[in-house]
N, C-alpha and C. Protein backbone atom coordinates (compact mmCIF):
# COMPACT_ATOMS: atom_id res chain seq x y z
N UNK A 1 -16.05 -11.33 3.25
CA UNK A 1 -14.64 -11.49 3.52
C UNK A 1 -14.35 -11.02 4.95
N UNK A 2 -13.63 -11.74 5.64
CA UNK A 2 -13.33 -11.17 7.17
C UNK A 2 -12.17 -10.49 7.15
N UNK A 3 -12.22 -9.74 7.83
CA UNK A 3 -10.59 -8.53 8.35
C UNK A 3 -9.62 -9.69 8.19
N UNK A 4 -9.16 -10.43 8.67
CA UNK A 4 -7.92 -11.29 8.22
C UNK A 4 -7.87 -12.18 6.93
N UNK A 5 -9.22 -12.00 6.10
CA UNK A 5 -8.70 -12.25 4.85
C UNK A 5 -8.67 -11.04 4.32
N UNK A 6 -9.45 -10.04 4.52
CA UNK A 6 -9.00 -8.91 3.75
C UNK A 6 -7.15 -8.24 3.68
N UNK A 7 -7.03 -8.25 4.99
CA UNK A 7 -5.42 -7.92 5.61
C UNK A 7 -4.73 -9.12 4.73
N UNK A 8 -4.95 -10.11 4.36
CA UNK A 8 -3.88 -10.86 4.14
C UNK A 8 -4.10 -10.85 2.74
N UNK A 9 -5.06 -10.14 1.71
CA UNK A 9 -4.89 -10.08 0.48
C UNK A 9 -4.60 -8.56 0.53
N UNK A 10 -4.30 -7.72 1.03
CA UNK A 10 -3.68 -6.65 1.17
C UNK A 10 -2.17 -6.47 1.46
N UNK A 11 -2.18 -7.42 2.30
CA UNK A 11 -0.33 -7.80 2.31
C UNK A 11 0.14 -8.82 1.06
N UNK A 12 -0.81 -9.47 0.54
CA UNK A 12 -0.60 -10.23 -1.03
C UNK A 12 0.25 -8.92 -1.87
N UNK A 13 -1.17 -7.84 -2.25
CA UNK A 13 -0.67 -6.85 -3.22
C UNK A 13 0.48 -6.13 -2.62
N UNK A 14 0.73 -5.92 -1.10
CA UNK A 14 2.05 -5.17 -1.37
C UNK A 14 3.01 -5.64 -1.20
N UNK A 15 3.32 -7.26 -0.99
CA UNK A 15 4.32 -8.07 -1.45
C UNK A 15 4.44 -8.33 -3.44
N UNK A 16 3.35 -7.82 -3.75
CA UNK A 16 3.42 -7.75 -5.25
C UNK A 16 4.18 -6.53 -6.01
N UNK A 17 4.20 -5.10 -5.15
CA UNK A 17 4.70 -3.94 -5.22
C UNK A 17 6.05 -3.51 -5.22
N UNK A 18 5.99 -4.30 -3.84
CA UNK A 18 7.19 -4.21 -2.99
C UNK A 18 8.34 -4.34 -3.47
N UNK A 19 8.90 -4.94 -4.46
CA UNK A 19 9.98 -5.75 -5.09
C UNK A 19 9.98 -3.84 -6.15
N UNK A 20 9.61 -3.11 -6.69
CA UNK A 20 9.27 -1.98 -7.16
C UNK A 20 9.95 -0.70 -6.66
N UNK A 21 9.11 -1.14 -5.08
CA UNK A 21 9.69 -0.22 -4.22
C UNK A 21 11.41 -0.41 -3.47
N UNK A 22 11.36 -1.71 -3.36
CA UNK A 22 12.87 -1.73 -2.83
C UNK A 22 14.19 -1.59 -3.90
N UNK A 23 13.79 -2.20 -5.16
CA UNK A 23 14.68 -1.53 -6.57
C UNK A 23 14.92 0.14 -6.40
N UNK A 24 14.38 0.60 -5.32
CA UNK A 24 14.68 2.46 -5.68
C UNK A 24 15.05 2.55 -4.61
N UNK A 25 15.23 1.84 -3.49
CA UNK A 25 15.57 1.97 -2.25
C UNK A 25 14.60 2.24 -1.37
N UNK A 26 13.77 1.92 -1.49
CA UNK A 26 12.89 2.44 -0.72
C UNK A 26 11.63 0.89 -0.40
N UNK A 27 10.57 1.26 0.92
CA UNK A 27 9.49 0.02 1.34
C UNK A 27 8.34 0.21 1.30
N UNK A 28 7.19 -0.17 1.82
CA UNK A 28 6.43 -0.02 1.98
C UNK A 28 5.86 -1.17 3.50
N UNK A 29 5.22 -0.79 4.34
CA UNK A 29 4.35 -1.14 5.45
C UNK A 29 2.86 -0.92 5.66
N UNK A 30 2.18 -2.24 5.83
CA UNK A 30 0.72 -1.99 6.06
C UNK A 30 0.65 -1.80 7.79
N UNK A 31 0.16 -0.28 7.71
CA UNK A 31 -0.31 -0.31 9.16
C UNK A 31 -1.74 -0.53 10.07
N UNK A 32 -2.39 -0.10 9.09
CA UNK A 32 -4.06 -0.46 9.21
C UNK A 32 -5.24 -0.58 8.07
N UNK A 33 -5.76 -1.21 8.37
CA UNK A 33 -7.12 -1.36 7.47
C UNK A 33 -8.22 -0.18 7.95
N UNK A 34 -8.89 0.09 7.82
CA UNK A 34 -10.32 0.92 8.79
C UNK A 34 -11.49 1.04 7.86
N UNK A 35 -12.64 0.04 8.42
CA UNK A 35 -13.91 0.25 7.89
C UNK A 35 -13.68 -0.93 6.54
N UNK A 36 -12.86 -1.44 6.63
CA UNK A 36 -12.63 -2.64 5.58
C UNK A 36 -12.39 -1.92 4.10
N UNK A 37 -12.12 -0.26 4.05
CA UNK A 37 -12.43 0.47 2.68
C UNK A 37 -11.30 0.91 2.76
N UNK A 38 -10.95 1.66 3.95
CA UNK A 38 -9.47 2.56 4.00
C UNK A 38 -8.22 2.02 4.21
N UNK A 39 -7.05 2.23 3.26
CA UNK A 39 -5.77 1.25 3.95
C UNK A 39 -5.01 2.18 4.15
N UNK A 40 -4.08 2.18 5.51
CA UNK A 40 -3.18 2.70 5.71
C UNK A 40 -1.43 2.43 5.42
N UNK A 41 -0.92 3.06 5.11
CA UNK A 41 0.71 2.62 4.77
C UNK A 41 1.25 3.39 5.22
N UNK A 42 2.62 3.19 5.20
CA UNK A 42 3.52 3.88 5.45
C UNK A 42 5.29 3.44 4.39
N UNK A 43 5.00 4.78 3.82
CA UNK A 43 6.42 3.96 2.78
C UNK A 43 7.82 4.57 3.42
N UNK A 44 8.73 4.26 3.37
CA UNK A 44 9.49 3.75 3.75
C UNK A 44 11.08 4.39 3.29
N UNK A 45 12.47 4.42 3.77
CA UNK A 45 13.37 4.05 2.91
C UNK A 45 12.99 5.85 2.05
N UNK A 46 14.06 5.29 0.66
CA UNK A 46 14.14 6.42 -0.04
C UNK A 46 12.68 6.87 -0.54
N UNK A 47 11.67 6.45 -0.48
CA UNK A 47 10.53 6.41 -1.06
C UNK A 47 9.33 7.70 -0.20
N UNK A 48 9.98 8.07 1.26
CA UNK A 48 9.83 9.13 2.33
C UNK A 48 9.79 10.35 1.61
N UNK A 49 11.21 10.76 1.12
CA UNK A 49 11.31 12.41 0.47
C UNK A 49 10.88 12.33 -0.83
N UNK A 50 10.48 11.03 -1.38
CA UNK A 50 10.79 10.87 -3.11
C UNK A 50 9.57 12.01 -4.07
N UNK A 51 9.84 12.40 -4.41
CA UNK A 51 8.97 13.44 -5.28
C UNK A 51 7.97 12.92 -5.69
N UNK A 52 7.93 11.57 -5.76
CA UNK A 52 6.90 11.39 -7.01
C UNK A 52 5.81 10.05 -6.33
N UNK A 53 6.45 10.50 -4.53
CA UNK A 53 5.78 9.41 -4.43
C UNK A 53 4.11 9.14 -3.59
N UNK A 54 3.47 10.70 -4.04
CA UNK A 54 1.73 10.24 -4.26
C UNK A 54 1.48 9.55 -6.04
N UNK A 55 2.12 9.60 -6.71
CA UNK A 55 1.76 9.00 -7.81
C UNK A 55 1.83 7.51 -7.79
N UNK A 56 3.32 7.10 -7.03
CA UNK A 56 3.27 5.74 -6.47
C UNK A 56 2.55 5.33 -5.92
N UNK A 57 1.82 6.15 -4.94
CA UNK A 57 0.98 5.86 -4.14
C UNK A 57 -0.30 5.46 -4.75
N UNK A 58 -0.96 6.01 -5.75
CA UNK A 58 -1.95 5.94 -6.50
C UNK A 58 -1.70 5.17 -7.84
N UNK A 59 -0.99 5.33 -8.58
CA UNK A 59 -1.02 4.45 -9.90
C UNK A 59 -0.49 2.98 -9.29
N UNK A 60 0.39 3.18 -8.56
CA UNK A 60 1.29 1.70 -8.29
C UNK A 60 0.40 0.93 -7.24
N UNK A 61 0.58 1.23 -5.91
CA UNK A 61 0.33 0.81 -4.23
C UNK A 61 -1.19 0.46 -4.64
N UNK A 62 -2.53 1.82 -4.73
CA UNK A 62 -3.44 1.37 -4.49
C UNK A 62 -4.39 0.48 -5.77
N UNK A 63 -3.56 1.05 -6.92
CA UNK A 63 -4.29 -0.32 -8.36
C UNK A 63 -3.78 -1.09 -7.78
N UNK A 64 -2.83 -1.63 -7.38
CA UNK A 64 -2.40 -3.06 -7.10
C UNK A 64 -3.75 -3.68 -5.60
N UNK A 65 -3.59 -3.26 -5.03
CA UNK A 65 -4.37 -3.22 -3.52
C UNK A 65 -5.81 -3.63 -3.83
N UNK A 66 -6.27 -2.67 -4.62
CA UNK A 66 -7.43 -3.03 -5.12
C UNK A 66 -7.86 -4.02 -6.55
N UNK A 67 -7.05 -4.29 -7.02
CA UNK A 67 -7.27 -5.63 -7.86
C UNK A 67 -7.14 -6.79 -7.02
N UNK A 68 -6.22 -6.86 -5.70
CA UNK A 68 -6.93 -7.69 -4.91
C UNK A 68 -8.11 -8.05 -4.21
N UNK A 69 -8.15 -6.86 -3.44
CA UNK A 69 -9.36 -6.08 -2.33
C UNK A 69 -10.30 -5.24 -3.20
N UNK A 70 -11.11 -5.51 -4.27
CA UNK A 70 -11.93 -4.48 -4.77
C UNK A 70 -12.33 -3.52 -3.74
N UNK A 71 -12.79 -4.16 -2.98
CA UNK A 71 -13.45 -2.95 -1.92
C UNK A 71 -13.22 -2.01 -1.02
N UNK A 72 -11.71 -1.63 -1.32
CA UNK A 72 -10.55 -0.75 -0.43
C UNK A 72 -11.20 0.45 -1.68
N UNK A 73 -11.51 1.95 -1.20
CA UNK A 73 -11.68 2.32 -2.12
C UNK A 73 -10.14 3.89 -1.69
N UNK A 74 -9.83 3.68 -1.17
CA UNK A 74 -8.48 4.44 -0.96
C UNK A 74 -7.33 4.48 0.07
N UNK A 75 -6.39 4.05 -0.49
CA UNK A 75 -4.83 4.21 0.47
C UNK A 75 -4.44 5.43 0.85
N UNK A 76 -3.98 5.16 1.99
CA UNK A 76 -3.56 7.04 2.61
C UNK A 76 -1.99 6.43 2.90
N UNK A 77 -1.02 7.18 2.76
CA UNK A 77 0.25 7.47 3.13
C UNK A 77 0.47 7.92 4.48
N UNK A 78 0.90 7.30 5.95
CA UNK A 78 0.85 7.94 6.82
C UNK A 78 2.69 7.98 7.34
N UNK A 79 2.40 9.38 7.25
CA UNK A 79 4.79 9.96 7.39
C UNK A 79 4.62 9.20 8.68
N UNK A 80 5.92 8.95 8.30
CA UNK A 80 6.50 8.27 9.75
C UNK A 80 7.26 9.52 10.56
């Protein structure tokens, strides 16, 4: 798979999310890929202070990510 198909089934899953995240007020942004394994984000909106949102990050953002991309083996949250 090349970096721009990987990136573009990575922006698949978080246009799949996304609709999740903006119901609470809040986004999500892909800022980088690295090493074709690591994805970077940045969430967004109310989803910044939200308490609960490494669990989003992990049950929601990266199962989704990786039922596209098997081979992402972890999303990092980077604060804006």
């Amino acid at each position: 798979m090349t970096a721009t198909e990987l990136t573009a089934k990575v922006e698949i899953a978080l246009d799949e999310i996304r609709p999740f995240l903006q119901a609470d007020g809040g986004d999500i942004a892909l800022l980088s890929i690295e090493d074709e394994t690591i994805v970077k984000v940045q969430l967004q909106g109310a989803c910044v202070g939200c308490s609960v949102n490494q669990m989003t990050l992990r049950s929601g953002v990266e199962m989704t990510i990786k039922k596209h991309a098997p081979q992402i083996v972890k999303v990092i949250n980077v604060e804006g």
